[in-house]
Each structure stands twice: as structure tokens, then as C-alpha cells.
Protein backbone atom coordinates (compact mmCIF):
# COMPACT_ATOMS: atom_id res chain seq x y z
CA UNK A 1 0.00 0.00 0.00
CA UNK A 2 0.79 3.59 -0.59
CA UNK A 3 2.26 5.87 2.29
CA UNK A 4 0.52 8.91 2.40
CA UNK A 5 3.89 10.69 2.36
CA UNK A 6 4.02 9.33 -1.17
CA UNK A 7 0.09 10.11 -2.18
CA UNK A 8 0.82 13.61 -1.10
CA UNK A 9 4.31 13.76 -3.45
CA UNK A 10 2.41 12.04 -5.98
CA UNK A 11 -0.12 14.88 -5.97
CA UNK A 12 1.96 17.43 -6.03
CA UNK A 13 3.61 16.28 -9.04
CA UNK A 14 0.01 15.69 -11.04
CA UNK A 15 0.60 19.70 -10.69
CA UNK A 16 3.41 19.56 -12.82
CA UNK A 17 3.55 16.22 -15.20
CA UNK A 18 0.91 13.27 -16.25
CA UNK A 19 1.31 10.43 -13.94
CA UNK A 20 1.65 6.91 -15.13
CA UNK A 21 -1.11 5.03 -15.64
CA UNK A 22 0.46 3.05 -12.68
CA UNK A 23 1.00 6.16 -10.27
CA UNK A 24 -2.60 7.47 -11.20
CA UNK A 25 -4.05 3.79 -9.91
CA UNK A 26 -2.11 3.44 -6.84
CA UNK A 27 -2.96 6.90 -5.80
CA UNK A 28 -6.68 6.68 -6.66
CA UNK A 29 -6.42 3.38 -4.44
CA UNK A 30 -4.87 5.05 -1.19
CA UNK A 31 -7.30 8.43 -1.54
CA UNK A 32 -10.33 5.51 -1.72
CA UNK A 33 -8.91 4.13 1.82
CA UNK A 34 -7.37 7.50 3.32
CA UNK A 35 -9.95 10.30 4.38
CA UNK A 36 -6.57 12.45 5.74
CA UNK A 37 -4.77 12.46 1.71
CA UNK A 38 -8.37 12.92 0.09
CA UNK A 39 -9.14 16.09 2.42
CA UNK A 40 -5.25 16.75 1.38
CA UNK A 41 -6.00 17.00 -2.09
CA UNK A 42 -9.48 18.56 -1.85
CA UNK A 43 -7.69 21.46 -0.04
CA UNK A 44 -4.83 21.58 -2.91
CA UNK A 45 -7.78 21.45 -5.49
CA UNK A 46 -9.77 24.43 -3.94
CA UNK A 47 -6.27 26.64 -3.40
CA UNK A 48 -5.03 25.91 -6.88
CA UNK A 49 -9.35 27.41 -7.60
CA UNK A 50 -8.92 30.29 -5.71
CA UNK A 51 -5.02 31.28 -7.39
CA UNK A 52 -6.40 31.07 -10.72
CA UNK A 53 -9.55 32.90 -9.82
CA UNK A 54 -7.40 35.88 -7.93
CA UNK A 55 -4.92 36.27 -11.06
CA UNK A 56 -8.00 36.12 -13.40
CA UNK A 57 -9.22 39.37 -11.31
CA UNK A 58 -5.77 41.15 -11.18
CA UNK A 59 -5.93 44.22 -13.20
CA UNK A 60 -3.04 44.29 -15.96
């Protein structure tokens, strides 16, 4: 199984490159069985929102 160290470096990276088909099952496995990492990644998903909605406001 999947530490949640790794699910959280793992998700971090989606950020920045496609994960493998193999990365992309393990870590849908371990956020099925881990509320902590899923809350983790709900949190990154509604910061990375709220980023791209303040630059879409920022006058140029």
C-alpha cells in the first residue's frame, strides 16, 4: 500500500507532469482508503481554484 507521504508527493507532481497510468491507480487506491490524503488533495484542489480565480481578477 501507498504511504501517504508518497500520495501527497504524488499529488503534487500531477501539478506539474501526467502520472503513469500506474502512479494514477495506486494513488486513486490510497485516496479511496485514506480520508486524511483525500481532504489533502481537496484542499490543494480548492487553493489551486482560488489562485487562478485571484490572477484572473488582477488588473493588468
Amino acid at each position: 500500500m501507498m504511504s501517504c507521504k508518497k500520495s501527497t508527493e504524488l499529488m503534487s507532481q500531477q501539478l506539474d507532469r501526467k502520472l503513469s497510468t500506474m502512479e494514477t491507480m495506486a494513488l486513486r487506491f490510497h485516496l479511496m482508503i485514506c480520508c486524511g490524503c483525500t481532504n489533502f488533495q481537496r484542499n490543494m484542489d480548492f487553493l489551486r481554484t482560488a489562485c487562478k480565480r485571484l490572477e484572473e481578477g488582477k488588473p493588468e
